[in-house]
Structure formats: structure tokens, C-alpha cells
Protein backbone atom coordinates (compact mmCIF):
# COMPACT_ATOMS: atom_id res chain seq x y z
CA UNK A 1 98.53 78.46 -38.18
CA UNK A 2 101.31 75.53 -38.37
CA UNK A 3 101.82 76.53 -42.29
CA UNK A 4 100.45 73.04 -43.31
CA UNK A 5 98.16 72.85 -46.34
CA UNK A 6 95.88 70.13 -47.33
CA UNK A 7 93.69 69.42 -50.68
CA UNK A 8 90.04 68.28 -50.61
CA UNK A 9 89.94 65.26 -52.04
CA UNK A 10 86.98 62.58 -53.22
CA UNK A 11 87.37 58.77 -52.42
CA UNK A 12 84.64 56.16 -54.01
CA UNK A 13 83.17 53.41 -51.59
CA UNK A 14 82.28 50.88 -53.46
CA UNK A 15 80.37 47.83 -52.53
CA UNK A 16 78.87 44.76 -53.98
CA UNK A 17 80.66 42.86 -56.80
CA UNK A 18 83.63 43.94 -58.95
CA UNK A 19 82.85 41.34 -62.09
CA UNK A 20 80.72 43.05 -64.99
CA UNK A 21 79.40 41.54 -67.72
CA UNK A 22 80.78 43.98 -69.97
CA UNK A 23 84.49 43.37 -68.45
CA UNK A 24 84.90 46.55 -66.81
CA UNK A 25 87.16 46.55 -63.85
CA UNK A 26 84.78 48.44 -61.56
CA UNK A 27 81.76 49.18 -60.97
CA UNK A 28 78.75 51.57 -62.35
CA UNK A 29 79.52 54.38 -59.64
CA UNK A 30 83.20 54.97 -60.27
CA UNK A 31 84.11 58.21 -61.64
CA UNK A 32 87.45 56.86 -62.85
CA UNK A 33 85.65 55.15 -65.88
CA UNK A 34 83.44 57.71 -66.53
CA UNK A 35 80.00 55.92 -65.89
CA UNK A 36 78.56 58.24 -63.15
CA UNK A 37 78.38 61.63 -62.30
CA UNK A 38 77.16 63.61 -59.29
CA UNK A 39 77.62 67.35 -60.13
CA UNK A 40 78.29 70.13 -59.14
CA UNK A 41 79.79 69.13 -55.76
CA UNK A 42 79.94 71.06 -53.49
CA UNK A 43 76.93 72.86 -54.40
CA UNK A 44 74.21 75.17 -52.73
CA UNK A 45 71.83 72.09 -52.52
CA UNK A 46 70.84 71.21 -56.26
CA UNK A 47 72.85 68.05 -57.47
CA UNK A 48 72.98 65.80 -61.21
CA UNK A 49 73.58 62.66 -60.91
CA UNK A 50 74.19 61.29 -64.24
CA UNK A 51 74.84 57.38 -64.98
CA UNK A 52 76.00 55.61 -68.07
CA UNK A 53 73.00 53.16 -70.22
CA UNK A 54 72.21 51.77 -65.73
CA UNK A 55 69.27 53.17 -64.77
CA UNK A 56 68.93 54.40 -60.98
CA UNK A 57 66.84 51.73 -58.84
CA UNK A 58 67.35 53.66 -55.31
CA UNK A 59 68.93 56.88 -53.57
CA UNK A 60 69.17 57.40 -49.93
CA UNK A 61 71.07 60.12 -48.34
CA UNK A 62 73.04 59.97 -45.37
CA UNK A 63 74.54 62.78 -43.03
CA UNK A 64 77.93 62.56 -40.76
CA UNK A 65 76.36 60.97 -38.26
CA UNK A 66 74.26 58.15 -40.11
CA UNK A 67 70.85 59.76 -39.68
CA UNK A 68 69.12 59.37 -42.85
CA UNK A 69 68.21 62.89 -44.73
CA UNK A 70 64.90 64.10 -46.27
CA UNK A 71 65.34 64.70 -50.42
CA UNK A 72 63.07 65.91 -53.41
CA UNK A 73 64.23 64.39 -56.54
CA UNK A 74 63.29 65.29 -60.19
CA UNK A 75 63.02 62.34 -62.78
CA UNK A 76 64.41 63.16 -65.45
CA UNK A 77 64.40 59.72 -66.81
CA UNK A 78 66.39 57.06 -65.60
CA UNK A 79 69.97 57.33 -65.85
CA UNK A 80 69.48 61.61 -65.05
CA UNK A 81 68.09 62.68 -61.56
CA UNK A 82 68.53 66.23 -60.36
CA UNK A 83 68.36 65.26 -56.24
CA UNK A 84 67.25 68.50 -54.39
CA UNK A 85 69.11 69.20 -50.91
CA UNK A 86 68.09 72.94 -50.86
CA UNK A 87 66.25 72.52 -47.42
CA UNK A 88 68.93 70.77 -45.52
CA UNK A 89 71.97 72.01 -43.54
CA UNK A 90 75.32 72.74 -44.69
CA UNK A 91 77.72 70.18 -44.44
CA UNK A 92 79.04 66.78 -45.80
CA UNK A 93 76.41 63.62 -46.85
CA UNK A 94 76.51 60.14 -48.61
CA UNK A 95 74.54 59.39 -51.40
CA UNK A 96 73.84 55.56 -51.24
CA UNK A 97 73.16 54.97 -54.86
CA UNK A 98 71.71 51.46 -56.52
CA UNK A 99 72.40 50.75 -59.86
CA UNK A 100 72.19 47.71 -61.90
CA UNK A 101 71.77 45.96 -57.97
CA UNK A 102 75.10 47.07 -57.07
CA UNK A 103 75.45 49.79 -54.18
CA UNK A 104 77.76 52.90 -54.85
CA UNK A 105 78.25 55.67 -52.30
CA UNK A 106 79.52 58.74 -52.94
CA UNK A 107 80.46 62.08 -50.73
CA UNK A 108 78.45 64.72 -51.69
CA UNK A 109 79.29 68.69 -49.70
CA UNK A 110 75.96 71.22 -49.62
CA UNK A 111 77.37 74.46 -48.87
């Protein structure tokens, strides 16, 4: 009603340890470098999550309010998961990933 627009926008939470062995300057879950993917987002409730040569060691899912959410996931093998949201609500979640024992979180929207 004011006339103001804003743009969606994703930020990473990162945390655990920004030195890799391999020199990069962050870590496994940042999109910026390319090494993981959680796609399509926002989506009806089917997500990829796609990593780089670091396998997935853990996934928990998170809503708004901190209350940890029921998932189906399909190995694919272990850098490709398709994580399965289809029977929860619409709305915003966290995906706590664990990769290569470093914790990424990322902002996923069912809608």
C-alpha cells in the first residue's frame, strides 16, 4: 500500500571452520563457490540437494519456530539427496546440513 517494494533474497549461515584443505575461502555449503545446491527453492515440497566430491553425513530440518520437522529422503548416493517435504505445511524451514564435519544451514520455502 506505501508503494515500497522488496526482493526475496537468500543469505548462507555458515558455521564451523573457514580453513580448507583445498584453500577455498569458504566452506562446502556456500553457493557462491558453487559446491552445493538445494533446488528448486521454493518448491511444492520435493528438494535436490546436490554437493561437490563431500558426501552428506546428516540433514535435519527446522521450521520458524525451531521445532524440528519430519522428512523422507531418497539416497541417491552421497553427494545427491532428493529430501521430500510434500507432507508438511507451507512456509519457510532450515536445512541443517553436515558435510565433511562442518555444519551449513540453508533457507529452504515449501509453497
Amino acid at each position: 500500500l506505501s508503494g515500497n517494494l522488496s526482493k526475496p533474497f537468500e543469505r548462507d549461515i555458515i558455521v564451523g571452520t573457514h580453513n580448507l584443505s583445498d584453500g577455498a575461502t569458504s566452506l562446502v555449503g556456500s553457493d557462491k563457490n558453487g559446491r552445493m545446491k538445494i533446488y528448486p527453492n521454493p518448491s511444492s515440497g520435493i528438494f535436490n540437494i546436490m554437493t561437490q566430491n563431500s558426501p552428506i553425513e546428516g540433514i535435519e530440518i527446522y521450521d520458524v519456530l525451531g521445532k524440528q520437522i519430519d522428512f523422507n529422503i531418497n539416497n541417491q548416493d552421497n553427494t545427491n539427496l532428493v529430501l521430500d517435504l510434500s507432507n508438511a505445511s507451507t512456509g519457510i524451514y532450515f536445512v541443517k546440513i553436515k558435510s565433511n564435519n562442518q555444519v551449513v544451514t540453508k533457507k529452504i520455502i515449501k509453497k
